[in-house]
Protein backbone atom coordinates (compact mmCIF):
# COMPACT_ATOMS: atom_id res chain seq x y z
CA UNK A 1 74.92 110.58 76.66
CA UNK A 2 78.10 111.31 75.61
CA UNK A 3 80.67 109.29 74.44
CA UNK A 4 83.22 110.53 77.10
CA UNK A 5 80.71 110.34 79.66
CA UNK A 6 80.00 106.58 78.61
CA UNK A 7 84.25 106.23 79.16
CA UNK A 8 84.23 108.03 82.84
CA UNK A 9 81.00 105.78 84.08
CA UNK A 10 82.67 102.69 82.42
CA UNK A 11 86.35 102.97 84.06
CA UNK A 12 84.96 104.17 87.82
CA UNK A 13 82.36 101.26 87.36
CA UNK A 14 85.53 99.03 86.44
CA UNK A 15 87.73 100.52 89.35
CA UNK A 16 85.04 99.62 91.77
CA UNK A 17 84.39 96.41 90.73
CA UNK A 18 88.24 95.62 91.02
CA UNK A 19 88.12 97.05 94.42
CA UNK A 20 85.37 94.94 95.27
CA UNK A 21 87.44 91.61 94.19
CA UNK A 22 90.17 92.67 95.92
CA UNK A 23 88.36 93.35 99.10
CA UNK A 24 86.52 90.20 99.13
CA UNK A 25 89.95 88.43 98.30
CA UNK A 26 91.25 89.88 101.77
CA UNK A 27 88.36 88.55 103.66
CA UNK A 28 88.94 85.36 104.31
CA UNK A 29 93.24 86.02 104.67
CA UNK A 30 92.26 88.47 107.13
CA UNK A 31 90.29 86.09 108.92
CA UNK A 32 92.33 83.27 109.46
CA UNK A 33 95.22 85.63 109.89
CA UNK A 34 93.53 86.60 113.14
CA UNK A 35 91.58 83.65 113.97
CA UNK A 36 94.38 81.09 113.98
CA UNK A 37 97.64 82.99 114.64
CA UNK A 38 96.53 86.27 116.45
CA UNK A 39 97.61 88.26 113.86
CA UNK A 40 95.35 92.14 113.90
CA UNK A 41 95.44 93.68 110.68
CA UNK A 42 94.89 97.66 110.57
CA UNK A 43 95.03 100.59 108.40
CA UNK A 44 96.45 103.53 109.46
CA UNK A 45 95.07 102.60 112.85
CA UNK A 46 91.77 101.31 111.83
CA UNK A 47 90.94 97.55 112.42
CA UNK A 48 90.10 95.35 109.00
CA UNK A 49 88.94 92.50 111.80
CA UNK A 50 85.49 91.88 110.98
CA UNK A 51 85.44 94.48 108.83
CA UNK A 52 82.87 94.15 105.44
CA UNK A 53 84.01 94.19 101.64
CA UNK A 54 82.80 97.98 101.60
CA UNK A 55 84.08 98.74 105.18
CA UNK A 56 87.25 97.65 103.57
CA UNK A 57 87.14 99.98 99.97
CA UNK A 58 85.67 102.81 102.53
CA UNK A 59 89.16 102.38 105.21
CA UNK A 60 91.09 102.13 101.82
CA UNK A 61 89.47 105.28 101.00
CA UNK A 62 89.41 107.72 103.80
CA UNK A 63 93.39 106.70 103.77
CA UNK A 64 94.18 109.58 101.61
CA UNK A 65 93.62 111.56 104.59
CA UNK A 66 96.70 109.79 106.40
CA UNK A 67 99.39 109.60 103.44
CA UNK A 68 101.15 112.23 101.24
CA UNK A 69 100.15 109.69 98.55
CA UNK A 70 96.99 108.10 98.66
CA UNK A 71 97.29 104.09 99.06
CA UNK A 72 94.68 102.25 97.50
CA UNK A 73 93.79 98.48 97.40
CA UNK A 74 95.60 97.49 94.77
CA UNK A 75 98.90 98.33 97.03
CA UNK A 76 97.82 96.59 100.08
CA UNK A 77 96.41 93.33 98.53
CA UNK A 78 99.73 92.12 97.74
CA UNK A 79 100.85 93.12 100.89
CA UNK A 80 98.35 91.00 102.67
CA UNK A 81 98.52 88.11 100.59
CA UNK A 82 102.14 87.92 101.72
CA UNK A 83 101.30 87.45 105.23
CA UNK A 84 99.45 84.61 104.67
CA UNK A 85 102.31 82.76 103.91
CA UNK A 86 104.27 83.55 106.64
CA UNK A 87 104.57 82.15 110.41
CA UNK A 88 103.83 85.02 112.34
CA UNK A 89 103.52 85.00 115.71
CA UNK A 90 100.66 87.29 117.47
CA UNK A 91 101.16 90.54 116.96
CA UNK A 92 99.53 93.96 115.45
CA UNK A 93 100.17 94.94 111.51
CA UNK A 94 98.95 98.18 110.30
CA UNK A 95 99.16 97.51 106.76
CA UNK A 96 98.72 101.05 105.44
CA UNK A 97 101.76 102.23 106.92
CA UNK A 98 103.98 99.12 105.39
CA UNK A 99 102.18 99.83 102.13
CA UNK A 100 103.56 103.51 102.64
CA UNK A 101 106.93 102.42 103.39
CA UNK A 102 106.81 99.86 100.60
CA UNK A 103 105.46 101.94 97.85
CA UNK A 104 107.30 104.87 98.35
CA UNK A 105 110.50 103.21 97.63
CA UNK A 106 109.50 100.41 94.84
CA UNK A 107 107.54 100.46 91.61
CA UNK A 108 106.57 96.66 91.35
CA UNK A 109 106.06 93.88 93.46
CA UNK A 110 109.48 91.71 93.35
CA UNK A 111 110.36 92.80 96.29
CA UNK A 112 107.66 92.39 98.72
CA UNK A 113 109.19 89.16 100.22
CA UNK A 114 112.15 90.45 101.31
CA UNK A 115 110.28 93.75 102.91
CA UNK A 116 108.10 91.89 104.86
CA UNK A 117 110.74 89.60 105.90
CA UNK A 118 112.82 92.39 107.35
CA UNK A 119 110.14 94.10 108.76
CA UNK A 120 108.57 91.71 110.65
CA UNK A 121 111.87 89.23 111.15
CA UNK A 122 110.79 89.24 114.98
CA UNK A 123 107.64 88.34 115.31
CA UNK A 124 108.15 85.22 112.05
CA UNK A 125 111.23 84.64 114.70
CA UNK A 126 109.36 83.65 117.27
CA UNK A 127 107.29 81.40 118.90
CA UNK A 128 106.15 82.87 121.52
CA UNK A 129 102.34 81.42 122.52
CA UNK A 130 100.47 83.32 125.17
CA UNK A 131 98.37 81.26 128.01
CA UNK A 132 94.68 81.80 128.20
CA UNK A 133 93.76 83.94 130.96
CA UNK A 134 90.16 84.17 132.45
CA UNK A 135 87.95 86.79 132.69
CA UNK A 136 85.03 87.79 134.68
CA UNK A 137 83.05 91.17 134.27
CA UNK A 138 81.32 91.80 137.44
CA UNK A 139 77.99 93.97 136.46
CA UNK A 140 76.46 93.89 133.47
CA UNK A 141 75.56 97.95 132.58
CA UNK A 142 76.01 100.00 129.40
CA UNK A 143 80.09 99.13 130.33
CA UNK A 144 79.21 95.51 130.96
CA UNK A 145 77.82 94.89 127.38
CA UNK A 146 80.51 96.73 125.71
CA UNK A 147 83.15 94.87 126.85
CA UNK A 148 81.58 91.58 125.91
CA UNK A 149 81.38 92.92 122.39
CA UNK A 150 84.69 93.81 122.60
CA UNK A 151 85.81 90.46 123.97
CA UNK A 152 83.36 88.29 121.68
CA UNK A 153 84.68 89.92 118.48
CA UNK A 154 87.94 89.46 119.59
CA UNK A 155 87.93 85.62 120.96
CA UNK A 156 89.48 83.01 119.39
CA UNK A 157 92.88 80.81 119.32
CA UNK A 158 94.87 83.47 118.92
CA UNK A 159 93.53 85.86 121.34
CA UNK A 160 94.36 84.63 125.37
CA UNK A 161 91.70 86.29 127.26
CA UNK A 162 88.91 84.64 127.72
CA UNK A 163 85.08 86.02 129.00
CA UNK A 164 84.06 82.86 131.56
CA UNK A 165 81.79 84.35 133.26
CA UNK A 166 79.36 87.85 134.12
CA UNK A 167 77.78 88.13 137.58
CA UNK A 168 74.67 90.11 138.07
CA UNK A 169 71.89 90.44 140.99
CA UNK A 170 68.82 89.33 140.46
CA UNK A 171 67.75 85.65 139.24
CA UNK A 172 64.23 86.10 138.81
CA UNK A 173 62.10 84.20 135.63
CA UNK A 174 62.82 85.85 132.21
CA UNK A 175 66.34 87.33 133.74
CA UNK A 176 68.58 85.77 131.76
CA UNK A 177 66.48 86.16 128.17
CA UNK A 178 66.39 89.85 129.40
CA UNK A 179 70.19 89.77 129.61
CA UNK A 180 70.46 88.43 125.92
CA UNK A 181 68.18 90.83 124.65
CA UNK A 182 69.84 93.89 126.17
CA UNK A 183 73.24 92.24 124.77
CA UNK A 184 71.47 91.17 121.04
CA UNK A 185 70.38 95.21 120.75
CA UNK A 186 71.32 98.58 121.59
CA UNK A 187 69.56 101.57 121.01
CA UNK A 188 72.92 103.17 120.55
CA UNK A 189 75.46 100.94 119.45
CA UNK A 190 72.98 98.86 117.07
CA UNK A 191 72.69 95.09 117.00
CA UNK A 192 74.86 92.71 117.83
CA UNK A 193 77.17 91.12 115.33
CA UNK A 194 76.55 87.63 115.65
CA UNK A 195 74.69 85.05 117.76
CA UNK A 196 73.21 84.38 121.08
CA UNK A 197 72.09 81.46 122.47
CA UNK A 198 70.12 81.70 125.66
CA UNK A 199 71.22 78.36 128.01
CA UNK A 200 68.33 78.47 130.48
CA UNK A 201 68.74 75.08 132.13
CA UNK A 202 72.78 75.78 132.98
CA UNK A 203 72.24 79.59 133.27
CA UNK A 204 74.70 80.58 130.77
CA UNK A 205 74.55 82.39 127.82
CA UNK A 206 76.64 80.95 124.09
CA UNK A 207 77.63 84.03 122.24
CA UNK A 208 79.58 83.51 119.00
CA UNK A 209 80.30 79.82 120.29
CA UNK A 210 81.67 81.89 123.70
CA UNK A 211 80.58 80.11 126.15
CA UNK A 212 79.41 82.48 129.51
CA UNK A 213 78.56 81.58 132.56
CA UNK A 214 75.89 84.03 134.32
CA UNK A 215 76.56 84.32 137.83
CA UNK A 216 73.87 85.74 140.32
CA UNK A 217 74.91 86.99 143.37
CA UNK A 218 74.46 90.14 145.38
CA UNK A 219 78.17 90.63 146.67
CA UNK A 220 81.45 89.39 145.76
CA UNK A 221 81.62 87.32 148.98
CA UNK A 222 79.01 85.07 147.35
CA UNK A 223 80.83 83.85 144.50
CA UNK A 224 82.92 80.93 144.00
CA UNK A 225 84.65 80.98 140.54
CA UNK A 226 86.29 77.50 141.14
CA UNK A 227 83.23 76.27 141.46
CA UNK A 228 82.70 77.23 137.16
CA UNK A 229 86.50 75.72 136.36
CA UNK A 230 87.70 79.49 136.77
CA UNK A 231 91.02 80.17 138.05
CA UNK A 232 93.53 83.27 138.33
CA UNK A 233 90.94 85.61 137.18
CA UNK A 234 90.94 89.02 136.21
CA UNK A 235 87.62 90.57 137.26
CA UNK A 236 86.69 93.77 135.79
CA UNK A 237 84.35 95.66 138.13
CA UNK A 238 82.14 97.92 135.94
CA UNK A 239 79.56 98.41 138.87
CA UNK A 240 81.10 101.28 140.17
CA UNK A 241 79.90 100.19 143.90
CA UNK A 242 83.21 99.74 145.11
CA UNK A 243 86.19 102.56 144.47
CA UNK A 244 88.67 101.63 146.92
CA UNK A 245 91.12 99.09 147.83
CA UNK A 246 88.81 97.66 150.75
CA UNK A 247 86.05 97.61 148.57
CA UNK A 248 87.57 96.10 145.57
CA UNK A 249 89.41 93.72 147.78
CA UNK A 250 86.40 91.67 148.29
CA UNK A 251 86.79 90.32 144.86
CA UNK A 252 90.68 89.60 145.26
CA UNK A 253 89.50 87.28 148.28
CA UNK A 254 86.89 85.22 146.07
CA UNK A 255 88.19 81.73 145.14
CA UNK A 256 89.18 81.50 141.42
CA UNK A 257 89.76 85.30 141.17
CA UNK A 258 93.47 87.03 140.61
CA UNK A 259 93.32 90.69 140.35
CA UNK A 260 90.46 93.54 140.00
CA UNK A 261 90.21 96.23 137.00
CA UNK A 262 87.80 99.03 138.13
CA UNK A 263 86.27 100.39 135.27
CA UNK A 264 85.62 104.17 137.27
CA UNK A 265 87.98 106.56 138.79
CA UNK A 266 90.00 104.58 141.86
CA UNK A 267 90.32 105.98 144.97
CA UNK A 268 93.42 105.84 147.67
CA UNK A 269 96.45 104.67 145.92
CA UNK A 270 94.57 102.62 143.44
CA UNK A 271 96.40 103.63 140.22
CA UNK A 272 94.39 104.74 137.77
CA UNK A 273 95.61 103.79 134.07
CA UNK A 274 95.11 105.85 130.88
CA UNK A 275 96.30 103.45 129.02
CA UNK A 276 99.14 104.42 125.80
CA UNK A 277 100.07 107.20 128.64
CA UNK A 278 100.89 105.07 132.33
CA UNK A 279 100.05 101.77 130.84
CA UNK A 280 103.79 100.54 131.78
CA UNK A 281 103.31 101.67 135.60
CA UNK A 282 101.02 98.04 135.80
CA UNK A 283 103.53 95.54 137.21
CA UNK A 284 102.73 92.02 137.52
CA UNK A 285 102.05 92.22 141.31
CA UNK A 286 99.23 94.96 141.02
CA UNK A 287 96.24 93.28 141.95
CA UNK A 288 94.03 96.34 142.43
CA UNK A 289 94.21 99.13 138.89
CA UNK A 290 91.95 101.48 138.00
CA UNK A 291 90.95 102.09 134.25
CA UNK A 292 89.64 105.66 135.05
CA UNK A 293 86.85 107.87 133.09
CA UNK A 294 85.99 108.06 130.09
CA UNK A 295 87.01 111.84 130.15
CA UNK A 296 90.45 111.13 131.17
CA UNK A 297 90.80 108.54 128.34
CA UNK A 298 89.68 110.77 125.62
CA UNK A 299 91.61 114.38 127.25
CA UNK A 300 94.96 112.72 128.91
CA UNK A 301 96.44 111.65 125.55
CA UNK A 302 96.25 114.69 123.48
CA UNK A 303 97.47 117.03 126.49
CA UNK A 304 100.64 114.43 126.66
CA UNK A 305 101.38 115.14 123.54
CA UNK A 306 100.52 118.84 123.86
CA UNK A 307 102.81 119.12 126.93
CA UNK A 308 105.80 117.07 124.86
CA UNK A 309 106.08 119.32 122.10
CA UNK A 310 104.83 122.83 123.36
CA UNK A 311 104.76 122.68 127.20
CA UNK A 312 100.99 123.32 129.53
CA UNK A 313 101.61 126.12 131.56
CA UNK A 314 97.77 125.97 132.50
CA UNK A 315 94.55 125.01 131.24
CA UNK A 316 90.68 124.83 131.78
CA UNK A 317 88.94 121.68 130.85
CA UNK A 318 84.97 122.11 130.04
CA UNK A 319 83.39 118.41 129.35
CA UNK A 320 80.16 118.68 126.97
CA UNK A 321 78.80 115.35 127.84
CA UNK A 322 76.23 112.93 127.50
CA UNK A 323 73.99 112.15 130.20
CA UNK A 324 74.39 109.23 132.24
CA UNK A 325 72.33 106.37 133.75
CA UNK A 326 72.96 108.19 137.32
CA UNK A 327 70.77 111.23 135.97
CA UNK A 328 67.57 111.17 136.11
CA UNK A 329 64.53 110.66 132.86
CA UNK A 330 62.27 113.06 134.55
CA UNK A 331 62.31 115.71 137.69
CA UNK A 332 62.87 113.38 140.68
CA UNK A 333 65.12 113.72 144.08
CA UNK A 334 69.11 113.29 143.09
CA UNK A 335 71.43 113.45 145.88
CA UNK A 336 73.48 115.79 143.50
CA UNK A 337 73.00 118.99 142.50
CA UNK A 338 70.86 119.90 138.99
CA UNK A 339 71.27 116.24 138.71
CA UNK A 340 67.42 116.05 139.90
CA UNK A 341 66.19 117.80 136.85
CA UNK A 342 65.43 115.75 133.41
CA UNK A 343 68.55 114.70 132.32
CA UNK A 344 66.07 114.08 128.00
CA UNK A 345 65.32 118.14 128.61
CA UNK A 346 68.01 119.92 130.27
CA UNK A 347 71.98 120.90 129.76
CA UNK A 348 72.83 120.29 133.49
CA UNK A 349 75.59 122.04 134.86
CA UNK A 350 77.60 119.60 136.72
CA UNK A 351 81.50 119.21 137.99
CA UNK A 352 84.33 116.81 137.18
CA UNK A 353 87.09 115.15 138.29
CA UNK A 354 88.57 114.64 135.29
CA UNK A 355 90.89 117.60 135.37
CA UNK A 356 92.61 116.82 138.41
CA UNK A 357 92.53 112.97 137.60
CA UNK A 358 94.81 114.03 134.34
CA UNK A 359 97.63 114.63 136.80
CA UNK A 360 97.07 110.60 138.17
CA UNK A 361 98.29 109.61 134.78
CA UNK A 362 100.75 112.40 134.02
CA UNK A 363 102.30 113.73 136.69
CA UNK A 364 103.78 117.07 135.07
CA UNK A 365 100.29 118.93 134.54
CA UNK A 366 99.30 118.20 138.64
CA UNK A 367 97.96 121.44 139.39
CA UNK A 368 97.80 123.05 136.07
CA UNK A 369 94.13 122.17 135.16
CA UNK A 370 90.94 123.12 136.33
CA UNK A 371 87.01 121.47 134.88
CA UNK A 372 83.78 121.90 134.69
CA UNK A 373 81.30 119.48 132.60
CA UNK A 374 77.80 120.32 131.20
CA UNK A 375 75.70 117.00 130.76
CA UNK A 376 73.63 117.65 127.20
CA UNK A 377 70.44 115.89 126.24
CA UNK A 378 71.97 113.22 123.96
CA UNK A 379 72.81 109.36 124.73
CA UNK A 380 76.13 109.13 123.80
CA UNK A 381 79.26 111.04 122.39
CA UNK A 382 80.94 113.62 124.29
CA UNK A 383 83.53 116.30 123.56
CA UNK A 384 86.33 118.31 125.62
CA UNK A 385 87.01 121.76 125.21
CA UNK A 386 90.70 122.48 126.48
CA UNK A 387 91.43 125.58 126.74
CA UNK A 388 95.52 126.03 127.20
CA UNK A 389 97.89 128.69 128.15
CA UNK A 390 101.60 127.24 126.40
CA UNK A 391 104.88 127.36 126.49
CA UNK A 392 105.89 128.01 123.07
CA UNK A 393 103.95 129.84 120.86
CA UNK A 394 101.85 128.30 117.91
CA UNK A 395 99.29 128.53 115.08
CA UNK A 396 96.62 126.55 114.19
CA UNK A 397 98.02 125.05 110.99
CA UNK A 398 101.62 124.05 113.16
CA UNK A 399 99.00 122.44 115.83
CA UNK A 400 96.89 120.34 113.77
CA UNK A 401 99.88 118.96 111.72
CA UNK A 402 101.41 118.02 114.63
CA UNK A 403 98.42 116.36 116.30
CA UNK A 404 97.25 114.46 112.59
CA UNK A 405 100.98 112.94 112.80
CA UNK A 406 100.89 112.23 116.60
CA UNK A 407 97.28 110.25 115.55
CA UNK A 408 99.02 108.22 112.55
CA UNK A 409 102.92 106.76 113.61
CA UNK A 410 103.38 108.12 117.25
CA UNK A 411 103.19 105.72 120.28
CA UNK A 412 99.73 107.44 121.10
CA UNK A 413 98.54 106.33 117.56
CA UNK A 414 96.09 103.90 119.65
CA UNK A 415 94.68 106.43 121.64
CA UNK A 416 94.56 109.88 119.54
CA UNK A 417 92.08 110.16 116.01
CA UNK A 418 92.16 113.37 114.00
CA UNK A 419 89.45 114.63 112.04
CA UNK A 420 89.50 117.35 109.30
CA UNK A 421 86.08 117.17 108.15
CA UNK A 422 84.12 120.34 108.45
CA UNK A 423 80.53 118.31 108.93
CA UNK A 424 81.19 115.70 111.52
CA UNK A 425 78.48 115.65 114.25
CA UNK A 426 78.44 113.57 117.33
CA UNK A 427 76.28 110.71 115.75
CA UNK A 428 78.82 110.29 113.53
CA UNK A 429 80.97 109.16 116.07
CA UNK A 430 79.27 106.55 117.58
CA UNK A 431 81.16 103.22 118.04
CA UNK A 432 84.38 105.37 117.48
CA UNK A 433 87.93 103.09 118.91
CA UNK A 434 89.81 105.37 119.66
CA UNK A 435 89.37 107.78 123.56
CA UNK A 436 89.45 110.52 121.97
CA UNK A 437 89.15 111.93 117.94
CA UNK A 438 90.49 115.78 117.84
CA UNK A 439 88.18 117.99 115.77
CA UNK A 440 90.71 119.85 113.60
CA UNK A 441 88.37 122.20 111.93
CA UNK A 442 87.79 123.38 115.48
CA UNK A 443 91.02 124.05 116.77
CA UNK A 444 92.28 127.71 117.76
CA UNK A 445 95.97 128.37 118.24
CA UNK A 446 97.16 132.36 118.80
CA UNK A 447 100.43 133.21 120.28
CA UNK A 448 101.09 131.12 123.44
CA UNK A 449 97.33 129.39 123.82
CA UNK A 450 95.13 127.09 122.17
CA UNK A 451 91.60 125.90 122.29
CA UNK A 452 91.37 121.82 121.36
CA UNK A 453 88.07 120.07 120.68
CA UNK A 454 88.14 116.51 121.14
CA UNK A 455 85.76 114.30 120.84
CA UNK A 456 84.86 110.92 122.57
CA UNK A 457 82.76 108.16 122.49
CA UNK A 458 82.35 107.70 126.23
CA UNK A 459 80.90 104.38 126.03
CA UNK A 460 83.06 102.40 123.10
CA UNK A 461 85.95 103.88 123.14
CA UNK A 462 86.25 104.01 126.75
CA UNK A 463 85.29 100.34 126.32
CA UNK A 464 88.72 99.55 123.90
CA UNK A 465 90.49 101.44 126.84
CA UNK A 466 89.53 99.33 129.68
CA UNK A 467 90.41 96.07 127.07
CA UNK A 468 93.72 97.97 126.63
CA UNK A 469 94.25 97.77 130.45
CA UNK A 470 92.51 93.65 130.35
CA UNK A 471 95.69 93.17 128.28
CA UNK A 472 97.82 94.73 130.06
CA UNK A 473 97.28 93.56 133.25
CA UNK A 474 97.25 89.78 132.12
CA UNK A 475 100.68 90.17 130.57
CA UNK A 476 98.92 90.04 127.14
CA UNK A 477 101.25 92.47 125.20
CA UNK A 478 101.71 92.37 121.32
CA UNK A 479 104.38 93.74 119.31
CA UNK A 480 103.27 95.99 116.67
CA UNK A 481 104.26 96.55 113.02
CA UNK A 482 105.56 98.86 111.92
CA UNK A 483 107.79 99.71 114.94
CA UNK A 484 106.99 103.50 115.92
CA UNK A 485 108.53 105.79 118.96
């Protein structure tokens, strides 16, 4: 070996193991940062909350993607370390984008104090402490589970909503160890991070120290959440039974319980929130909202921000998605049609809703879309195909800048990824937080129309959508750092 090539392996080895330091150096500040004052740390719209040393050097990494000029560890630690040592009240930080702003305009670290002091003067201004707020999920499915995930990973003093309690049907011996298991591992989404307890005698299962009471009942009428020390509830219906105001009105009229999140399409005048696009339609007397699908979620965004810059004159929607509990495993009688046939064999040609339900959360494209959706042979991850006749014409260099900046310091940064990697695959995408990740490679743009791929995790990142709405609805709302339009 040569002795250059002894130099190279030498200062990478170096680099790494300073990365490492660093990254296990932010651990702990981004723990208590979150844990005891609500603080969320991100990076360029990824979470660092229970993130890993290499999850952290890997974020770090695939940040070159997001910034003219790559910001590495070294830049943010400093950054970070800062925090710590200020009173911040609850609030969101993505830390890649103050690095940016830092960085770009300073060549050491003097001034750091005074950044972040001006930067975040309003939230180390206040001292503002949100109530906890209770919450029931009432089924507990593929949806169900999620959202306790969610919810578990994000409990503690700083965070005000609370999972009390999850009712299901059924009762029978073994239930409730069943419950944990289904909870503990996923065939998808991988094992749970963390630790279950299984509270047979009280009927309640201990997750992370969470404490959740398990509920059996076979209709809402049957439940008395006073009777658990439950009050002013928010109970998030991920059953799917009930779609309309009548229906989901039966949990309104429970004792202990406040207002009703549908996790499915709502029916009547129901509003049905995408939220980062209608969010701010929720007022405080809403008792009945809607969260709606998973499609909407992951296509309403992107055409938003489509529609603000280049105007939808019309469009075609075409869902490629996975199937469903509500197919079938093998041939059997469906109520639908093709939904009989072997949902592990077949690409079933189905319809959607989703298209028209757009128009529910933005108004200005009612009428303008049509859908169709094609249920594939794979467990989870889905995609949208719109296809879209514009206003103003385009090309596919113009679109996908557009769309990468829209993902990074627009308002719909929450709800929009971009992707420019020519060998993502749906698997890849698995456990994905945002609704919807546009494929850039994909993308088609000639004259006046344009063909988007966008792809969704329709189970997780619907999941951080209906938490989204959770928040909302309670009057949870954070500010977030830095401020973008």
């Amino acid at each position: 070996m040569s002795n250059s090539n002894i130099s190279q392996t030498e200062i990478h080895q170096n680099q790494w193991q300073l990365n490492q330091t660093l990254a296990e150096s932010m651990l702990p500040i981004l723990g208590r940062l979150y844990r005891e004052k609500g603080v969320e740390i991100l990076l360029f719209g990824k979470t660092l909350i229970n993130a890993t040393t290499i999850d952290i050097i890997k974020t770090h990494r695939v940040s070159r993607h997001y910034s003219p000029k790559a910001i590495d560890i070294v830049q943010t630690a400093p950054l970070i370390e800062k925090l710590s040592q200020l009173n911040l009240s609850p609030c969101c930080i993505d830390i890649g984008q103050l690095a940016q702003q830092y960085w770009t305009n300073n060549e050491n670290e003097h001034n750091i104090d005074d950044f972040l002091m001006t930067a975040l003067v309003e939230s180390i201004e206040s001292d503002a402490a949100l109530e906890s707020r209770d919450v029931v999920l009432y089924g507990f499915g593929r949806i169900g589970r999620l959202l306790t995930r969610i919810l578990v990973e994000k409990s503690g003093p700083g965070y005000p909503l609370a999972l009390r309690a999850i009712v299901v049907r059924g009762g029978r011996d073994g239930d409730l160890q069943k419950r944990a298991s289904l909870l503990r591992r996923d065939s998808v989404h991988g094992q749970f991070n963390g630790s279950i307890v299984v509270d047979e005698e009280n009927k309640a299962l201990i997750v992370n120290g969470n404490y959740i009471q398990i509920i059996y009942a076979n209709s809402p009428a049957d439940v008395d959440y006073t009777n658990y020390g439950i009050n002013n509830a928010l109970v998030v219906d991920n059953t799917g039974v009930w779609r309309d105001a009548e229906g989901l009105g039966q949990h309104v009229a429970c004792k202990g319980a406040n207002k009703v999140l549908l996790t499915a399409p709502g029916k009547g005048d129901i509003k049905n929130i995408v939220f980062g696009v209608n969010h701010e339609s929720i007022l405080d007397d809403d008792t009945i909202v809607s969260a709606a699908s998973c499609t909407t979620n992951a296509i309403t965004p992107t055409l938003k921000a489509v529609n603000d810059k280049y105007g939808i004159i019309s469009g075609h929607i075409e869902t490629v998605h996975s199937y469903t509990n509500d197919q079938n495993l093998i041939d059997n009688y469906h109520k639908g049609d093709r939904r009989g046939r072997s949902a592990s064999l077949n690409m079933v040609l189905t319809s959607t809703g989703a298209a028209k339900a757009v128009a529910k959360a933005l108004p200005e494209l009612a009428g303008k879309l049509s859908g169709n959706a094609i249920r594939v042979p794979t467990p989870n991850v889905s995609m949208a195909v719109a296809n879209l006749n514009l206003e103003k014409e385009t090309t596919k260099d113009e679109l996908n800048a557009y769309l990468r900046q829209v993902s990074l310091t627009s308002a719909l940064s929450a709800q929009i990824d971009y992707t420019d990697s020519t060998e993502i695959v749906s698997t890849d995408l698995v456990g994905a937080r945002h609704p919807g990740i546009v494929d850039g490679q994909a993308t088609i743009a000639q004259d006046n129309r344009c063909v988007l791929y966008i792809w969704y995790d329709n189970e997780f990142g619907y999941s951080c959508q209906v938490v989204h709405c959770m928040e909302q609805m309670m009057g949870v709302k954070y500010k977030t750092y830095p401020v973008i339009g």
